[in-house]
Protein backbone atom coordinates (compact mmCIF):
# COMPACT_ATOMS: atom_id res chain seq x y z
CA UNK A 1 -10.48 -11.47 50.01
CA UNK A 2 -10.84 -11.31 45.96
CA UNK A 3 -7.86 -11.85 44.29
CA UNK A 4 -7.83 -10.79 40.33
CA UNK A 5 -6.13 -12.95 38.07
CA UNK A 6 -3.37 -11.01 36.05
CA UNK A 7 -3.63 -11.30 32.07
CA UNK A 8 -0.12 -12.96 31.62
CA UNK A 9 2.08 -11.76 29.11
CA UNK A 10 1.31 -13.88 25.92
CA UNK A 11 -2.05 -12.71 26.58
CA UNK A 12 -0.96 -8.89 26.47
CA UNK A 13 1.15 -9.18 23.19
CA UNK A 14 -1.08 -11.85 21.67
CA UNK A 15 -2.56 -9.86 18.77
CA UNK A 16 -6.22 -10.82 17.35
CA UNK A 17 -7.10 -9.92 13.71
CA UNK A 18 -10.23 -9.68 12.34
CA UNK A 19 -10.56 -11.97 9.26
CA UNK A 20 -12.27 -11.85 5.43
CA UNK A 21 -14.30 -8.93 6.84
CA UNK A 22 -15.22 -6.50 3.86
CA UNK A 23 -16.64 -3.26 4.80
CA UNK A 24 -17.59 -2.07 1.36
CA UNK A 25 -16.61 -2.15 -1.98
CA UNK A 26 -15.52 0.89 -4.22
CA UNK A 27 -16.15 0.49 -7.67
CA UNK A 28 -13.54 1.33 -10.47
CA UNK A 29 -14.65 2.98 -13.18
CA UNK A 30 -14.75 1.62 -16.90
CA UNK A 31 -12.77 4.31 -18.16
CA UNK A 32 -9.42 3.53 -15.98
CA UNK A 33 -7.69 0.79 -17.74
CA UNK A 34 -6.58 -1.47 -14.94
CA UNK A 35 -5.79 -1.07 -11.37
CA UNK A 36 -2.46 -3.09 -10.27
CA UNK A 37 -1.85 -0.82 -7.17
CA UNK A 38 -3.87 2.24 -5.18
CA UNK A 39 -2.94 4.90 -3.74
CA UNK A 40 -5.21 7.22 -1.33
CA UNK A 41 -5.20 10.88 -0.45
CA UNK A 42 -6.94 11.79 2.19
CA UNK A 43 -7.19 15.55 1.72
CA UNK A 44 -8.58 15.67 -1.80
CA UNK A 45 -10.35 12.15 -1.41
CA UNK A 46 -9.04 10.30 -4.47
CA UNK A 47 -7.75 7.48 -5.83
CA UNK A 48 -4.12 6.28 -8.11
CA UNK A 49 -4.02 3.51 -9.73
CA UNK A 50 -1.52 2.03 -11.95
CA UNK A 51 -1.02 0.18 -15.04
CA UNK A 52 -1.59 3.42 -17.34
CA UNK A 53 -1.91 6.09 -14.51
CA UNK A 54 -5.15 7.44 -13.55
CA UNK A 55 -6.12 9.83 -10.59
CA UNK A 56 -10.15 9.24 -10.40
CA UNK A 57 -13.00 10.25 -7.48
CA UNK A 58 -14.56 7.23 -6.03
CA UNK A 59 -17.96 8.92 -5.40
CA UNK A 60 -18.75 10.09 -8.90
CA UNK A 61 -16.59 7.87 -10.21
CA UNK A 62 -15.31 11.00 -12.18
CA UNK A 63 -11.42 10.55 -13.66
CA UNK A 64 -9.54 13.62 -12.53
CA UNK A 65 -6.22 12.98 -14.50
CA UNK A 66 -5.06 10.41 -16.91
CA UNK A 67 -1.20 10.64 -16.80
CA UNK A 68 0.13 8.67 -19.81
CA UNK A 69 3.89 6.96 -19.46
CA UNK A 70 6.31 7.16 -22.34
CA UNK A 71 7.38 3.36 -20.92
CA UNK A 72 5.14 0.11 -21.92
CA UNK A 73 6.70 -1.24 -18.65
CA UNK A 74 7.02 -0.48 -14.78
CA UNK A 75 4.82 1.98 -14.01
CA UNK A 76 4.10 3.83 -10.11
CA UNK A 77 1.97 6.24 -8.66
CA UNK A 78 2.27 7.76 -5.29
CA UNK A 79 0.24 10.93 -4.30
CA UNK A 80 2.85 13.93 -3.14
CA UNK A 81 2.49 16.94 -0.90
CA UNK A 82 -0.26 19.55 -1.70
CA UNK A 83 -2.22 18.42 -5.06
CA UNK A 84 0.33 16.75 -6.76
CA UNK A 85 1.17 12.98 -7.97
CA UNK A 86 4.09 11.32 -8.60
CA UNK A 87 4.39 9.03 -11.01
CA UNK A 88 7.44 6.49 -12.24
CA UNK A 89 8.17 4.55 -15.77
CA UNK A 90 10.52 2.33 -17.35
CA UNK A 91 10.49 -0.24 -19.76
CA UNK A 92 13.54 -3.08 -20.39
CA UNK A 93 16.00 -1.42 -22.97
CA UNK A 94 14.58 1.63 -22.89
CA UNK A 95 14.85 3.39 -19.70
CA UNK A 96 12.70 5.14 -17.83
CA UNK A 97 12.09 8.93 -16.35
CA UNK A 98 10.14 10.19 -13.10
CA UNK A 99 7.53 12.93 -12.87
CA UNK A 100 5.35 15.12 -10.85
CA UNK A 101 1.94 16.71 -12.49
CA UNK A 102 -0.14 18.80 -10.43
CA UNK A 103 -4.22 17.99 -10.58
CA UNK A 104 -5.05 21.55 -10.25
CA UNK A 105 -6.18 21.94 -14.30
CA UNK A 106 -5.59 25.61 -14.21
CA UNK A 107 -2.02 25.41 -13.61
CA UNK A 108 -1.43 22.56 -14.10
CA UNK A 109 2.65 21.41 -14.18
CA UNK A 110 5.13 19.02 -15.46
CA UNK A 111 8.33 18.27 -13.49
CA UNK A 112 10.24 15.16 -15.52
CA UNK A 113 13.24 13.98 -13.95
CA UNK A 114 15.58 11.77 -16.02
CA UNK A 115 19.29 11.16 -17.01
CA UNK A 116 21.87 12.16 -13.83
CA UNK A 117 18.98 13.26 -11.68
CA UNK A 118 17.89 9.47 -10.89
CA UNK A 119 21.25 7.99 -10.65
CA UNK A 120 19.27 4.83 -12.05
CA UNK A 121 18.64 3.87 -15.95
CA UNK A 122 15.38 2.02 -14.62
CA UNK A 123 13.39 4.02 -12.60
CA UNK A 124 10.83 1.62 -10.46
CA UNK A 125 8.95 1.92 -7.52
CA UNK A 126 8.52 5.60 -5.54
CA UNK A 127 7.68 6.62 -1.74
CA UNK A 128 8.20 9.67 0.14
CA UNK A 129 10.17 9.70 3.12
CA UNK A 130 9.49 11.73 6.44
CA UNK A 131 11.61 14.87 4.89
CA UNK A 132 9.48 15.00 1.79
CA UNK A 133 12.10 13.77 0.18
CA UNK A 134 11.36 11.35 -3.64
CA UNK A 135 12.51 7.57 -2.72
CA UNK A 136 13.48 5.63 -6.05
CA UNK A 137 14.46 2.00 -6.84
CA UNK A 138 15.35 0.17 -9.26
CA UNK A 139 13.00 -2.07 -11.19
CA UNK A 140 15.64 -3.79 -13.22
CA UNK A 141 19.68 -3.81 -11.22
CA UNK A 142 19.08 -5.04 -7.75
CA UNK A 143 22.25 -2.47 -6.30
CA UNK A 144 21.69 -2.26 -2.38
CA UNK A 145 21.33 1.58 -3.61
CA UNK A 146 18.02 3.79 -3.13
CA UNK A 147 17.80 7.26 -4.54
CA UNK A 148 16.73 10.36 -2.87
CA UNK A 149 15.80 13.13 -4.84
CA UNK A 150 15.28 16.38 -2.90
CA UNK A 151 12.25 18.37 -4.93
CA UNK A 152 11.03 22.16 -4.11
CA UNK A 153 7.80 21.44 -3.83
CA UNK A 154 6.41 25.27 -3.78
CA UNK A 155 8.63 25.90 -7.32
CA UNK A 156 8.15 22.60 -8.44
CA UNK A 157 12.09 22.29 -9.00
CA UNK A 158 14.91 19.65 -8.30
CA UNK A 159 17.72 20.61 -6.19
CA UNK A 160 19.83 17.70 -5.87
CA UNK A 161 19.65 14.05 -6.10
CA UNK A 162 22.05 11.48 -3.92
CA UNK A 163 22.02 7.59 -3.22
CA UNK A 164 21.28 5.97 0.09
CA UNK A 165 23.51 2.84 0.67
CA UNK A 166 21.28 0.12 1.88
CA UNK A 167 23.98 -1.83 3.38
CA UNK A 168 25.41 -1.75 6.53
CA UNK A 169 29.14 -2.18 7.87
CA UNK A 170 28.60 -6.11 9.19
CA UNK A 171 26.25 -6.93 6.76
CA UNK A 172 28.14 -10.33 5.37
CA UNK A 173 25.12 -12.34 3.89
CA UNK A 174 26.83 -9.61 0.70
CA UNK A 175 30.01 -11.23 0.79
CA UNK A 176 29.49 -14.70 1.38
CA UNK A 177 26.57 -15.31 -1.04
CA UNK A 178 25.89 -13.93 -4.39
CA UNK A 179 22.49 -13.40 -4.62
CA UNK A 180 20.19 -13.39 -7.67
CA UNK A 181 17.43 -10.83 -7.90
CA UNK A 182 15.14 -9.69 -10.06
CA UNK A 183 14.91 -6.05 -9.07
CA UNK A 184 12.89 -4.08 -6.49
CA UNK A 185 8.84 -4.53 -7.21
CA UNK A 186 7.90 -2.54 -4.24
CA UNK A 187 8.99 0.01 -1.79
CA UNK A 188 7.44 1.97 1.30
CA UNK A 189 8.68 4.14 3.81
CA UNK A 190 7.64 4.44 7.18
CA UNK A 191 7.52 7.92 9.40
CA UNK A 192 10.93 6.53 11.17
CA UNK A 193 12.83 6.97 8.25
CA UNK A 194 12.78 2.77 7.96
CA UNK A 195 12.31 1.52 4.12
CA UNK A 196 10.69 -1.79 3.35
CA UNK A 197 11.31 -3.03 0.00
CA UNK A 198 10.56 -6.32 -1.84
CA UNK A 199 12.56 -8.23 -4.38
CA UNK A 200 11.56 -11.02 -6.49
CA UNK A 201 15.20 -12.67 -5.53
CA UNK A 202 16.76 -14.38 -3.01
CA UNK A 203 16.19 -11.53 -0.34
CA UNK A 204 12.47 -11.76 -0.05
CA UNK A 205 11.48 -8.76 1.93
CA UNK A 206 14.10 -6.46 3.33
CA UNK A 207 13.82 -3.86 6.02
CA UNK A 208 16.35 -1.01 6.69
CA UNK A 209 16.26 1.45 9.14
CA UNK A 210 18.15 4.36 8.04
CA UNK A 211 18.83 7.42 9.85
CA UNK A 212 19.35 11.16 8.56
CA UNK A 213 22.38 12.84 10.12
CA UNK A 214 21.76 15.51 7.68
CA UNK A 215 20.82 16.68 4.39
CA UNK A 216 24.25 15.21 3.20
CA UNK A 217 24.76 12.30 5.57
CA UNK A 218 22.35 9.80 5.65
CA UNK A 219 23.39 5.93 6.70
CA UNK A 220 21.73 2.76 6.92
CA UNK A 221 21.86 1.35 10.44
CA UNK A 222 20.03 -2.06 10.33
CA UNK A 223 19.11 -4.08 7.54
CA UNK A 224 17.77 -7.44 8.04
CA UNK A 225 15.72 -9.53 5.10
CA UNK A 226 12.21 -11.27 5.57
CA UNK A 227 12.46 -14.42 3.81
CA UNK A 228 9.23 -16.42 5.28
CA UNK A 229 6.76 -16.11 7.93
CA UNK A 230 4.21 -18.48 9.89
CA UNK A 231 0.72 -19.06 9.27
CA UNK A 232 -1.35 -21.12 11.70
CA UNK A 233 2.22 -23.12 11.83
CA UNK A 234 2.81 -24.02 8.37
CA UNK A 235 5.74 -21.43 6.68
CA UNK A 236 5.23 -19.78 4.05
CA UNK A 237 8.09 -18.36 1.85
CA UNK A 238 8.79 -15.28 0.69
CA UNK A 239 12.21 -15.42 -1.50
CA UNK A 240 12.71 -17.63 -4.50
CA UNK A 241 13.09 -16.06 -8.24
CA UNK A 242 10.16 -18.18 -10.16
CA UNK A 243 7.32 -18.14 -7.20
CA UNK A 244 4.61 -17.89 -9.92
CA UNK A 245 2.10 -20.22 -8.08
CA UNK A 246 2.52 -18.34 -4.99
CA UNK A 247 3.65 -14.45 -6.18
CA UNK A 248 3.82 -11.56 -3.69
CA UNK A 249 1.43 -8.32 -4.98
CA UNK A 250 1.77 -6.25 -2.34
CA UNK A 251 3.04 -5.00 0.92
CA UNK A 252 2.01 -1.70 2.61
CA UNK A 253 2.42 -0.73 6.47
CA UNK A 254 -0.51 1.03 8.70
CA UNK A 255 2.04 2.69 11.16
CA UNK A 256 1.79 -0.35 13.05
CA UNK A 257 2.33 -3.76 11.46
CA UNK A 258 3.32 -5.10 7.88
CA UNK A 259 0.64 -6.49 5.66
CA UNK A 260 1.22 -8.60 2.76
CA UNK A 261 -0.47 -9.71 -0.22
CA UNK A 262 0.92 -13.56 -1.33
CA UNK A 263 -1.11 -15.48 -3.57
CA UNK A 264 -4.72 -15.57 -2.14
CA UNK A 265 -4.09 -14.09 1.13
CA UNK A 266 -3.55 -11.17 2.65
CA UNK A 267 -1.84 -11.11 6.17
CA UNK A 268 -0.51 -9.12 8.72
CA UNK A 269 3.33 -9.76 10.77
CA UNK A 270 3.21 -9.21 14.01
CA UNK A 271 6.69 -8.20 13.94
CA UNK A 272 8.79 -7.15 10.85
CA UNK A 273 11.31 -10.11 11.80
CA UNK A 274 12.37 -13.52 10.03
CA UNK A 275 9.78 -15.82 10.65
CA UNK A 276 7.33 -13.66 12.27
CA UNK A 277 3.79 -15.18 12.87
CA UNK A 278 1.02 -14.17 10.59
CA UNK A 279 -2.65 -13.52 11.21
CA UNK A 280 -4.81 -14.41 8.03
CA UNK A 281 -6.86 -11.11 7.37
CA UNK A 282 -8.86 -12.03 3.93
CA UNK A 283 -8.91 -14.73 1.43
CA UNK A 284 -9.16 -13.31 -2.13
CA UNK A 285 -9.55 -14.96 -5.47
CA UNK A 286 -5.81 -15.25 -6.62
CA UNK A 287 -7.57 -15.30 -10.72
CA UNK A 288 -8.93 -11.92 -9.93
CA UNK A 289 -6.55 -10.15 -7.70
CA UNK A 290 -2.97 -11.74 -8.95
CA UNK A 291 -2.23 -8.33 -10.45
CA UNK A 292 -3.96 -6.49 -7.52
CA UNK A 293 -2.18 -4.01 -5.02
CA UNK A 294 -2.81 -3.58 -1.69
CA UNK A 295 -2.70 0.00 0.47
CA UNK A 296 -3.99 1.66 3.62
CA UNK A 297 -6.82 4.55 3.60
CA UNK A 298 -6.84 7.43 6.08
CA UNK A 299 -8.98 5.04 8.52
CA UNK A 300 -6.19 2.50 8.88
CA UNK A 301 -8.29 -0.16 6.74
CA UNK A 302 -7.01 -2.45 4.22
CA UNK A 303 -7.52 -1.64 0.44
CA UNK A 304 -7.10 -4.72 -1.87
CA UNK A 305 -7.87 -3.45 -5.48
CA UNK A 306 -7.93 -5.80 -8.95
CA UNK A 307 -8.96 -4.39 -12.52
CA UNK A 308 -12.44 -3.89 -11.51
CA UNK A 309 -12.86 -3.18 -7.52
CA UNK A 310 -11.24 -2.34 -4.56
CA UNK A 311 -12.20 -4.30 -1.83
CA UNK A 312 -11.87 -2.46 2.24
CA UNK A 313 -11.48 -4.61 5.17
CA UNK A 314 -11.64 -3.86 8.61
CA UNK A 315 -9.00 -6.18 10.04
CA UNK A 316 -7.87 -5.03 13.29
CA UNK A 317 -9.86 -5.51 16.86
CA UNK A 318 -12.17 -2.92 17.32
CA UNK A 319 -14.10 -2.25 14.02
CA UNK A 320 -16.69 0.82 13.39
CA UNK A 321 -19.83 0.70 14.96
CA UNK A 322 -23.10 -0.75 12.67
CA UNK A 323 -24.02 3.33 12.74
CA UNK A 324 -20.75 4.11 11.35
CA UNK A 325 -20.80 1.42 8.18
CA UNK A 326 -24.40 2.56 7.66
CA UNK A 327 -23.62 5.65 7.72
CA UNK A 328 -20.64 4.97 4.87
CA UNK A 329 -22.87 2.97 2.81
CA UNK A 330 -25.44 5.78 2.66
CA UNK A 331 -25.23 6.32 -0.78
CA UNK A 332 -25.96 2.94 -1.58
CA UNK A 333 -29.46 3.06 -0.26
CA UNK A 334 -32.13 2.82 -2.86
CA UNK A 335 -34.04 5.73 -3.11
CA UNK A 336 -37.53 3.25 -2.55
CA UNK A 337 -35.94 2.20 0.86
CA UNK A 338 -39.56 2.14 2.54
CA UNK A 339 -41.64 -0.30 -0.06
CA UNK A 340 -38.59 -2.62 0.73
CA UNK A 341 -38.09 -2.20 4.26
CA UNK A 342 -41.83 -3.37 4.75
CA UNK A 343 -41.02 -6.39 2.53
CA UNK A 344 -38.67 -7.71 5.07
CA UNK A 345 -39.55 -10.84 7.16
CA UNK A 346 -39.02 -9.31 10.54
CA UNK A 347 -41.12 -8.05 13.43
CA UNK A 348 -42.99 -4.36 13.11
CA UNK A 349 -40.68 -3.28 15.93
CA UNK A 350 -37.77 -3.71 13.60
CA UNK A 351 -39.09 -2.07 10.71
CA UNK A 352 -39.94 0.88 12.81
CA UNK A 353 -36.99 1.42 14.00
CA UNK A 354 -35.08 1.06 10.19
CA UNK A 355 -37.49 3.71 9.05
CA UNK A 356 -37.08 6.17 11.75
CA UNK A 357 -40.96 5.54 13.27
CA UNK A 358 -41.00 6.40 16.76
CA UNK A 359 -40.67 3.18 18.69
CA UNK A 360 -43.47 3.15 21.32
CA UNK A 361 -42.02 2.32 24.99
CA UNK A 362 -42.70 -1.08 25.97
């Protein structure tokens, strides 16, 4: 009798990344300023990026909208339901104000949100939450406070604004230590109403899971902070106010797992807990991308964007097929594909089959 071996259970969770492994590279064009962070809609197949916010196509490399801030400061970009982007400003001593502009040229629309409508004098980073609801921190005050601005999307019209209190009941790190901060820098919300948010502080990362009783009642239940995590056993930290050599660009979720840009690597938790172990998933230039932003596309890949490019990685186990990139990278195929094929040093079999000849039965 056979007996199979069982996989045991380290080898069940154990997850396997797949590292520094580019799938293309999506070219920004020369007319969009600088691109600090992306954004990705899947329906209309373009791209935000922020610094001074532009909406642009990546195949003809055509900008859609340029969406100039009042603010020299903070600026955000998140796309919003239907054909619409949201975009927030502030600037130290100054303020700040939200809106939504539809891309739609024909009617195109304005809806500016400011004063008692934010509940905040520094509007910072956005994200939508599962009710379609505007998500707003503060880029400046580091209050345990997000606002939640209820829009009509179909009128383009606010109805009401409230706060969500980010801290919970037995929460005592509040009381016993008084933390420094800096203000949030980034903020994303996943489909289980939990919101991950990152402050250059004493914090680090922190992750609450709030829950919506109703339209009026909405509490935090959990909050916990991310302050470090583990990389092939050495820790690497995530809090402290002046972390210049090592600074934290970006953090964005795939549904699954956290991903974080620190320094010159990008890496994804295996769990969204205090010391969670890391998996490398690319090395990247810290000169070029220390201003860069990292997202997700609708394929679940990794976007990693600087001034110039934005770089897609395949990082999980089971990447597209060679058919699949190819077919991607299409476009990129010189029109005199033929005259270079035959220049290749490889067997006539090869070349046969790269140029479509019918490959003879052997």
């Amino acid at each position: 009798m056979t007996y199979l071996s069982c996989p045991t259970w380290d080898e069940m969770s154990a997850i396997r990344v797949l590292t520094n492994n580019c799938v293309s590279e999506i070219k920004v064009p020369k007319d969009v300023e600088s691109a600090h962070t992306v954004d990705y809609n899947p329906v209309l197949g373009l791209y935000a990026t922020r610094g001074r916010v532009f909406v642009w196509n990546p195949v003809t490399e055509e900008v859609v909208a340029s969406l100039s801030t009042t603010c020299d400061g903070f600026s955000g970009a998140i796309f919003l339901p239907e054909d619409r982007v949201g975009v927030s400003a502030s600037s130290t001593h100054h303020g700040g104000d939200v809106e939504t502009h539809t891309l739609d040229g024909k009617k195109s629309r304005c809806l500016k949100m400011e004063g008692d409508q934010l509940h905040t004098t520094y509007p910072g980073p956005i994200a939508l939450s599962p009710r379609k609801t505007l998500l707003l921190a503060d880029v400046e005050d580091n209050c345990r406070e997000i606002v939640e601005i209820f829009v009509d999307w179909d009128n383009l019209k606010v109805l009401k604004s409230s706060t969500i209190d980010l801290s919970t009941p037995k929460h005592e790190e509040d009381e016993e230590e008084e933390v420094d901060m800096c203000g949030t820098d980034f903020l994303c919300c996943l489909p289980d109403f939990k919101i991950i948010s990152y402050e250059q502080g004493s914090w680090g990362l922190s992750v609450a899971k709030v829950r919506a009783f109703s339209k009026e009642e909405v509490r935090c239940e959990e909050r916990h902070s991310i302050t470090y995590y583990m990389l092939e056993g050495q820790k690497k930290e995530l809090k402290g106010i002046h972390d210049e050599d090592c600074p934290v660009y970006g953090v964005a979720h795939d549904g699954e797992h956290l991903l974080i840009g620190k320094g010159d690597e990008v890496v994804l938790l295996e769990s969204m807990t205090e010391g969670s172990t890391a998996h490398l998933i690319a090395d990247v230039k810290v000169n070029d991308f220390i201003k860069a932003g990292v997202g997700i596309n609708k394929k679940g890949q990794l976007m990693v964007c600087n001034d110039t490019v934005i770089k897609v990685f395949e990082y999980n186990c089971n990447p597209r097929t060679l058919m699949a990139l190819c077919r991607c990278n299409r476009k990129n195929t010189p029109n005199d594909y033929r005259s270079w094929v035959n220049t290749l040093a490889i067997p006539q079999l090869l070349k046969d089959y790269l140029l479509y000849e019918q490959v003879q039965a052997t």
